[in-house]
C-alpha atoms as a PDB file:
ATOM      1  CA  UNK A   1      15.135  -6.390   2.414  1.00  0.00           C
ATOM      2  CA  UNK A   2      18.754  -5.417   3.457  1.00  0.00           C
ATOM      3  CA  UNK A   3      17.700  -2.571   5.988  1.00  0.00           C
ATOM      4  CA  UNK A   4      15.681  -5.920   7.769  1.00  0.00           C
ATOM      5  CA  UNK A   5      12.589  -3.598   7.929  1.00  0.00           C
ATOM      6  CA  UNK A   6       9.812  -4.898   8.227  1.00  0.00           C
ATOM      7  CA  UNK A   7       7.550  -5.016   5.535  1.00  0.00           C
ATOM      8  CA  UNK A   8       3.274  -5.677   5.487  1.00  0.00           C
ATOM      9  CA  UNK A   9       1.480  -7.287   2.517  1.00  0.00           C
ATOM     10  CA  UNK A  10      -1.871  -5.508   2.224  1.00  0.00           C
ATOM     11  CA  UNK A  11      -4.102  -7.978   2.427  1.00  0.00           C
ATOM     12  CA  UNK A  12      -1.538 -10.927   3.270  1.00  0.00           C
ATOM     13  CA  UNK A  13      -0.281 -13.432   0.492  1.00  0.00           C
ATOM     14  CA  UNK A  14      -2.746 -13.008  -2.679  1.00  0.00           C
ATOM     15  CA  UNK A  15      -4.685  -9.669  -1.627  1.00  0.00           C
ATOM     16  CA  UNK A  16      -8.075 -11.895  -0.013  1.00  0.00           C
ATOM     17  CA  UNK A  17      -7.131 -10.868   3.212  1.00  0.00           C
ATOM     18  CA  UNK A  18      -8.960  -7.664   4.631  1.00  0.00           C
ATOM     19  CA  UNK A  19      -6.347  -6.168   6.657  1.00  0.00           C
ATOM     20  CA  UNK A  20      -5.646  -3.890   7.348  1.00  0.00           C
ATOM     21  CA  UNK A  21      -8.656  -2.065   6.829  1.00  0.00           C
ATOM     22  CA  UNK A  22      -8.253   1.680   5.131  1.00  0.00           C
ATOM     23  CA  UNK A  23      -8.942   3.363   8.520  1.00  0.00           C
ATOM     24  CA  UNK A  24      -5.948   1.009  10.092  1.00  0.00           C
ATOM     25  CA  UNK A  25      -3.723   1.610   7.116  1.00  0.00           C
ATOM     26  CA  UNK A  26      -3.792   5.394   7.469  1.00  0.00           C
ATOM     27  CA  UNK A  27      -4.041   5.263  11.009  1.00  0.00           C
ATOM     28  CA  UNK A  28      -0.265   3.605  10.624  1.00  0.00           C
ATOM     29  CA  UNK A  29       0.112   6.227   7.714  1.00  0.00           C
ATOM     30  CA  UNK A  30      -0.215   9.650   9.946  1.00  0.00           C
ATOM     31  CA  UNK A  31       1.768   7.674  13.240  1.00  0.00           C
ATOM     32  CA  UNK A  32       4.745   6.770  10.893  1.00  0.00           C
ATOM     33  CA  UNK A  33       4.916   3.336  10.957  1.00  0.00           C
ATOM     34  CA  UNK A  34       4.588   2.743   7.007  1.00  0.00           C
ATOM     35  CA  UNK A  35       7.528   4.806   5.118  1.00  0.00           C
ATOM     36  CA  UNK A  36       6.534   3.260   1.642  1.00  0.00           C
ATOM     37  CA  UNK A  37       3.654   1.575  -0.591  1.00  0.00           C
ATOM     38  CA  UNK A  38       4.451  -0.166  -3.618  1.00  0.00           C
ATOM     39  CA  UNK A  39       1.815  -0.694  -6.080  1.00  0.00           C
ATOM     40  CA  UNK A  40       1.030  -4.454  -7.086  1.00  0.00           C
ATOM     41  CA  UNK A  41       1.681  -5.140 -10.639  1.00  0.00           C
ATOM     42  CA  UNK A  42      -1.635  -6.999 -10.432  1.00  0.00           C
ATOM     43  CA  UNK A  43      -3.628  -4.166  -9.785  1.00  0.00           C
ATOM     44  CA  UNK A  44      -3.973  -4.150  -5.695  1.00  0.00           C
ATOM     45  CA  UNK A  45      -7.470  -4.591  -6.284  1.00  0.00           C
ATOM     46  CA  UNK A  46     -10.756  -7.487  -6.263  1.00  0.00           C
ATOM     47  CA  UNK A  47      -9.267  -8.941  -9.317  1.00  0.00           C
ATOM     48  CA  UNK A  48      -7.239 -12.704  -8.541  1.00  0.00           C
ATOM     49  CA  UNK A  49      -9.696 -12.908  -5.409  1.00  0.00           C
ATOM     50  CA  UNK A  50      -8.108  -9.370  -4.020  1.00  0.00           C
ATOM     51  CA  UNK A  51     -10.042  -7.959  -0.514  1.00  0.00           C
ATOM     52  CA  UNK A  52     -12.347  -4.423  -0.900  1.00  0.00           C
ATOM     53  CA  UNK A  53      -9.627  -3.287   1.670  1.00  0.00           C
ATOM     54  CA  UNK A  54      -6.268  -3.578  -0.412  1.00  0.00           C
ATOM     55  CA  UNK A  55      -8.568  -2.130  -3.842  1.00  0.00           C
ATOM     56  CA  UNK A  56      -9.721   0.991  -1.180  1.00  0.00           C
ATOM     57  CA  UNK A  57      -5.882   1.288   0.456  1.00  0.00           C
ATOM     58  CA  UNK A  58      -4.490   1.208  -3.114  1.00  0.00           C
ATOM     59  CA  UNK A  59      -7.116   4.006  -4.837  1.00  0.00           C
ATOM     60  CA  UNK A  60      -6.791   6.709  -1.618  1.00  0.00           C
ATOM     61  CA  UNK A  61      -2.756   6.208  -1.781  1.00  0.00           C
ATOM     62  CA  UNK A  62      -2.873   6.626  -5.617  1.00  0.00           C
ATOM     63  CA  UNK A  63      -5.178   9.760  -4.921  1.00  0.00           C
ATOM     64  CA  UNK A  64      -3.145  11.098  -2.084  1.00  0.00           C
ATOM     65  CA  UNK A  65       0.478  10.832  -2.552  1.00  0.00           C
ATOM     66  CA  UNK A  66       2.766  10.739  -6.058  1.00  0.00           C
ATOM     67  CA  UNK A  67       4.078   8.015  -7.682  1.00  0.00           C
ATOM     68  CA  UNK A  68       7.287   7.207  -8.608  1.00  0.00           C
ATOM     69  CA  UNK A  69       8.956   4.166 -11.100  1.00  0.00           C
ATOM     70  CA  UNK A  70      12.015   2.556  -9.203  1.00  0.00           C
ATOM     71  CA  UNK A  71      13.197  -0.043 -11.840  1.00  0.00           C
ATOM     72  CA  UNK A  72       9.955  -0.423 -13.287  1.00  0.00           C
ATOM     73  CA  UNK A  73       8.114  -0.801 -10.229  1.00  0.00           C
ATOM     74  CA  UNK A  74       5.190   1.755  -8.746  1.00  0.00           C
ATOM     75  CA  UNK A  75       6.144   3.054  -5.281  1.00  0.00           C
ATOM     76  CA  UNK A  76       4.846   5.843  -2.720  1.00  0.00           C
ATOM     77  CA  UNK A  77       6.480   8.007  -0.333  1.00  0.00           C
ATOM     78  CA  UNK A  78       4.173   8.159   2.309  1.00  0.00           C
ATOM     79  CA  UNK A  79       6.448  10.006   4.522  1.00  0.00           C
ATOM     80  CA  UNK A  80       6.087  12.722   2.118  1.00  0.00           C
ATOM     81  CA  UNK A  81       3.166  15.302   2.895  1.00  0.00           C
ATOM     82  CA  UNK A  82      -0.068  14.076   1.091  1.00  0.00           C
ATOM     83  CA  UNK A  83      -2.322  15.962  -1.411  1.00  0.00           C
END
């Protein structure tokens, strides 16, 4: 939050939300506009009322790009070149 980036919550507040949709999310992916995902400690996915969108956007960024545990927390580089 220092850098005043901004920052997107897939799905909005609790994950109901669908958007973006996977095709938007790595649409913004390949045109650099999204630097890093982190990985909700809930899951990301349908569970707590969670959208089929954040659950997809969550599985293809697990399958595509390594993880990595900043003070106990899940996050992707998705600047880095994916699998």
């Amino acid at each position: 939050m220092a850098s005043q980036k901004a920052v997107m919550a897939i799905g909005g507040f609790n994950g109901s939300d669908p958007a973006p949709t996977l095709k938007q999310f790595k649409e913004y992916v390949q045109q650099g506009l999204i630097h890093y995902y982190i990985a909700s400690s809930s899951g990301g996915g349908t569970q707590m009322g969670g959208s089929g969108s954040a659950s997809e956007i969550s599985s293809w960024v697990a399958e595509h790009y390594t993880a990595t545990t900043v003070d106990g927390v899940t996050v992707y580089d998705l600047s880095a070149e994916a699998s």
